[in-house]
C-alpha atoms as a PDB file:
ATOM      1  CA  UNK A   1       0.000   0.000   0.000  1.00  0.00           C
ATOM      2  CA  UNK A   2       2.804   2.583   0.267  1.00  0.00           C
ATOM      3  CA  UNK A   3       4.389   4.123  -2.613  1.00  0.00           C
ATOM      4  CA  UNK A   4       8.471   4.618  -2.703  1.00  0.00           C
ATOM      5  CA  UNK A   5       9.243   8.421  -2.250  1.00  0.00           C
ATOM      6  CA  UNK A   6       6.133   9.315  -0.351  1.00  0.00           C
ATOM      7  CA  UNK A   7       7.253  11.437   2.794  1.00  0.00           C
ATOM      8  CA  UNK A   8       6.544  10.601   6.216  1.00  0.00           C
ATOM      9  CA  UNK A   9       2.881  13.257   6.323  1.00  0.00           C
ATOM     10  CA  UNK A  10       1.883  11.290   3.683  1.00  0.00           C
ATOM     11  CA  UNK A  11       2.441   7.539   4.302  1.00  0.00           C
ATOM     12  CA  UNK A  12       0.640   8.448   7.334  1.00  0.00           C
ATOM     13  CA  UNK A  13      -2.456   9.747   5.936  1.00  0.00           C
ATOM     14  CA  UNK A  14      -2.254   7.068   3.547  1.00  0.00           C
ATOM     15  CA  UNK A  15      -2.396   4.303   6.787  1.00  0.00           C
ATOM     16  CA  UNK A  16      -5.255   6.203   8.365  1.00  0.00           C
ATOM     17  CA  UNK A  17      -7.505   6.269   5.102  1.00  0.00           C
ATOM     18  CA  UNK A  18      -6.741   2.594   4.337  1.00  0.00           C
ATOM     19  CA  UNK A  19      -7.854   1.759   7.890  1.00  0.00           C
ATOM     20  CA  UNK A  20     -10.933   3.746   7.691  1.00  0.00           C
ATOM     21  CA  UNK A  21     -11.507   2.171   3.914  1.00  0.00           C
ATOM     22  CA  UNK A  22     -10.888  -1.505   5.222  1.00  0.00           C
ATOM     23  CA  UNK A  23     -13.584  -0.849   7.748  1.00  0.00           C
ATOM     24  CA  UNK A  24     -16.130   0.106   5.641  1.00  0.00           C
ATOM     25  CA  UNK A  25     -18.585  -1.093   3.277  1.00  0.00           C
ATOM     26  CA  UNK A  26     -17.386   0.223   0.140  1.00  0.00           C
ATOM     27  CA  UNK A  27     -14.210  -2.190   0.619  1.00  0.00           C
ATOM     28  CA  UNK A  28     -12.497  -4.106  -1.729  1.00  0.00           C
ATOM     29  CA  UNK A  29      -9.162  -5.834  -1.837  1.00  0.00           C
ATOM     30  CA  UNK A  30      -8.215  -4.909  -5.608  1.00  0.00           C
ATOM     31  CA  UNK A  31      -7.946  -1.080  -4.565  1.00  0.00           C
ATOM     32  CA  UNK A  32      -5.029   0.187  -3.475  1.00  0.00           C
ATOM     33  CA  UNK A  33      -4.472   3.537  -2.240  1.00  0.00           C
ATOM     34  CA  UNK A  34      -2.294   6.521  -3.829  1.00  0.00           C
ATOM     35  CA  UNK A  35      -1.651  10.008  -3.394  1.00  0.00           C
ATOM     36  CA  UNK A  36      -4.048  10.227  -6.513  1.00  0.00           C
ATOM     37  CA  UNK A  37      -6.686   8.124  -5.166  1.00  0.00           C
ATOM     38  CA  UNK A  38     -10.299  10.101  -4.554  1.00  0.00           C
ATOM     39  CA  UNK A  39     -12.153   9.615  -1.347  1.00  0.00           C
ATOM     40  CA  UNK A  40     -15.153  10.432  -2.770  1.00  0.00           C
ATOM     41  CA  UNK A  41     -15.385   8.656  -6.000  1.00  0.00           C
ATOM     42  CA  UNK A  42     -12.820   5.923  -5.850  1.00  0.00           C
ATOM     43  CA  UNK A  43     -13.017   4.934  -2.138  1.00  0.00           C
ATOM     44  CA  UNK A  44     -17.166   5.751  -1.768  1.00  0.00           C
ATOM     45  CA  UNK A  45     -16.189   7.841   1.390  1.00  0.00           C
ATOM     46  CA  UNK A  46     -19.700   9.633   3.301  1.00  0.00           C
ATOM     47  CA  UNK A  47     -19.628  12.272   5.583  1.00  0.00           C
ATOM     48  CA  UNK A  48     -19.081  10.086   8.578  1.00  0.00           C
ATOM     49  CA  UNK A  49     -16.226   8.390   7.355  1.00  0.00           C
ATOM     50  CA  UNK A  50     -14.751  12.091   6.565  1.00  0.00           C
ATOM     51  CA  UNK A  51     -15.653  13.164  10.415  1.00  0.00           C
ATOM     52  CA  UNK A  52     -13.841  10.149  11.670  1.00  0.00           C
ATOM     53  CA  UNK A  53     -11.064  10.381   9.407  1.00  0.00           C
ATOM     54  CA  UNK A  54     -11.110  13.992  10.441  1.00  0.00           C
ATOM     55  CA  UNK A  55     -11.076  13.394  14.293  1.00  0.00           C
ATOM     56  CA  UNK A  56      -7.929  10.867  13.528  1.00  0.00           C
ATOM     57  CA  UNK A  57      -6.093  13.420  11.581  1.00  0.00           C
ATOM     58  CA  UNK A  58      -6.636  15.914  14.249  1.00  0.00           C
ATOM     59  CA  UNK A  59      -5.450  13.989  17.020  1.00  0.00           C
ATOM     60  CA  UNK A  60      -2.343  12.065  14.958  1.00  0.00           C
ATOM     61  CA  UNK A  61      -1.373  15.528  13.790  1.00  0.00           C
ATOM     62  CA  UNK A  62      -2.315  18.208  16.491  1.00  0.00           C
ATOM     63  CA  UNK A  63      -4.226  20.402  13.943  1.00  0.00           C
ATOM     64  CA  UNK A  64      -7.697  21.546  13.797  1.00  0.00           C
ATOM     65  CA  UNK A  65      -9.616  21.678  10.520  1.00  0.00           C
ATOM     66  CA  UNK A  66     -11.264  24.794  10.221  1.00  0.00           C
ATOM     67  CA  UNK A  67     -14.638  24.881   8.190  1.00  0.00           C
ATOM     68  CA  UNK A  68     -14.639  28.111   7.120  1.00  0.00           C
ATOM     69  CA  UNK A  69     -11.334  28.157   5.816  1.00  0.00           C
ATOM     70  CA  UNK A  70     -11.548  25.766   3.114  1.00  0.00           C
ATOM     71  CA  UNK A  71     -14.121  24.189   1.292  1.00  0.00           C
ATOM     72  CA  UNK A  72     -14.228  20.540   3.222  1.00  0.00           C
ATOM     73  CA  UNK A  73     -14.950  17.845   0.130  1.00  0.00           C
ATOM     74  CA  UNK A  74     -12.264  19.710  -2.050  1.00  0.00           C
ATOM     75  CA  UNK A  75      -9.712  19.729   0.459  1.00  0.00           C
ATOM     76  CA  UNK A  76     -10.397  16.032   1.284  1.00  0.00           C
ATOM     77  CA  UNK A  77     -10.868  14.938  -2.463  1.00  0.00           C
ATOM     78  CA  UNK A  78      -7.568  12.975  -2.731  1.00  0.00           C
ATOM     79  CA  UNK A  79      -4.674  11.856  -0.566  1.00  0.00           C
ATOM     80  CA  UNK A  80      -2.669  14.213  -2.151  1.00  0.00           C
ATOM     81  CA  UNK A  81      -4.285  17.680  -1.013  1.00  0.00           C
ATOM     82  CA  UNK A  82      -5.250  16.352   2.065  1.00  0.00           C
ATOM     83  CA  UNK A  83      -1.624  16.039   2.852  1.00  0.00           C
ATOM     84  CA  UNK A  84      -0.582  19.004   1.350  1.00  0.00           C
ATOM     85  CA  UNK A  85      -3.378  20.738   3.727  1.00  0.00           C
ATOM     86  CA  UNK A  86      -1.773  18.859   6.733  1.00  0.00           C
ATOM     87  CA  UNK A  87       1.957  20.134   5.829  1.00  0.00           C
ATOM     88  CA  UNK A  88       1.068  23.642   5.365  1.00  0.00           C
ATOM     89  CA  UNK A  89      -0.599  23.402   8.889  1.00  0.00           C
ATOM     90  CA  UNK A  90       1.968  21.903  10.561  1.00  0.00           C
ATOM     91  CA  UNK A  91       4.100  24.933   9.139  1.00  0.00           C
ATOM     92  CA  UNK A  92       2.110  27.572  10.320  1.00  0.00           C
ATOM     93  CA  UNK A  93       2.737  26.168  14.135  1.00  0.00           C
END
């Protein structure tokens, strides 16, 4: 499941999404996940599966998400800008 060359933000986020994936009902074996791969549309991700992966990013990261800054499905639309989101974030602190 992880790509060579990914950094450490994003092998992490990449764990944390396959986790929440594997436990859900949209699961299947053949997919694996890549920066590229869509939450929405590839990995049939609803808005409680976004909250918890949320919560988990939150926590792993010590950053807070905030709603108003950023429109929520486009910054969680792949692993990729979700990441990117996470780094900036973690360079503001």
């Amino acid at each position: 499941m992880r790509e060579t060359g990914i950094d450490e933000i994003t092998g992490r986020v990449i764990k944390m999404i396959t986790n929440r994936f594997q436990n859900s009902l949209a699961y299947r074996e053949d997919v694996q996940i890549t920066v590229d791969t869509e939450l929405f549309n590839e990995l049939e991700f609803d808005s409680l599966m976004l909250v918890v992966l949320q919560i988990d990013i939150e926590d792993a990261f010590h950053i807070r998400f905030d709603p108003t800054e950023k429109n929520f499905q486009e910054l969680f639309s792949t692993v990729r800008s979700l990441s990117d989101y996470i780094r900036k974030q973690i360079a503001i602190k």
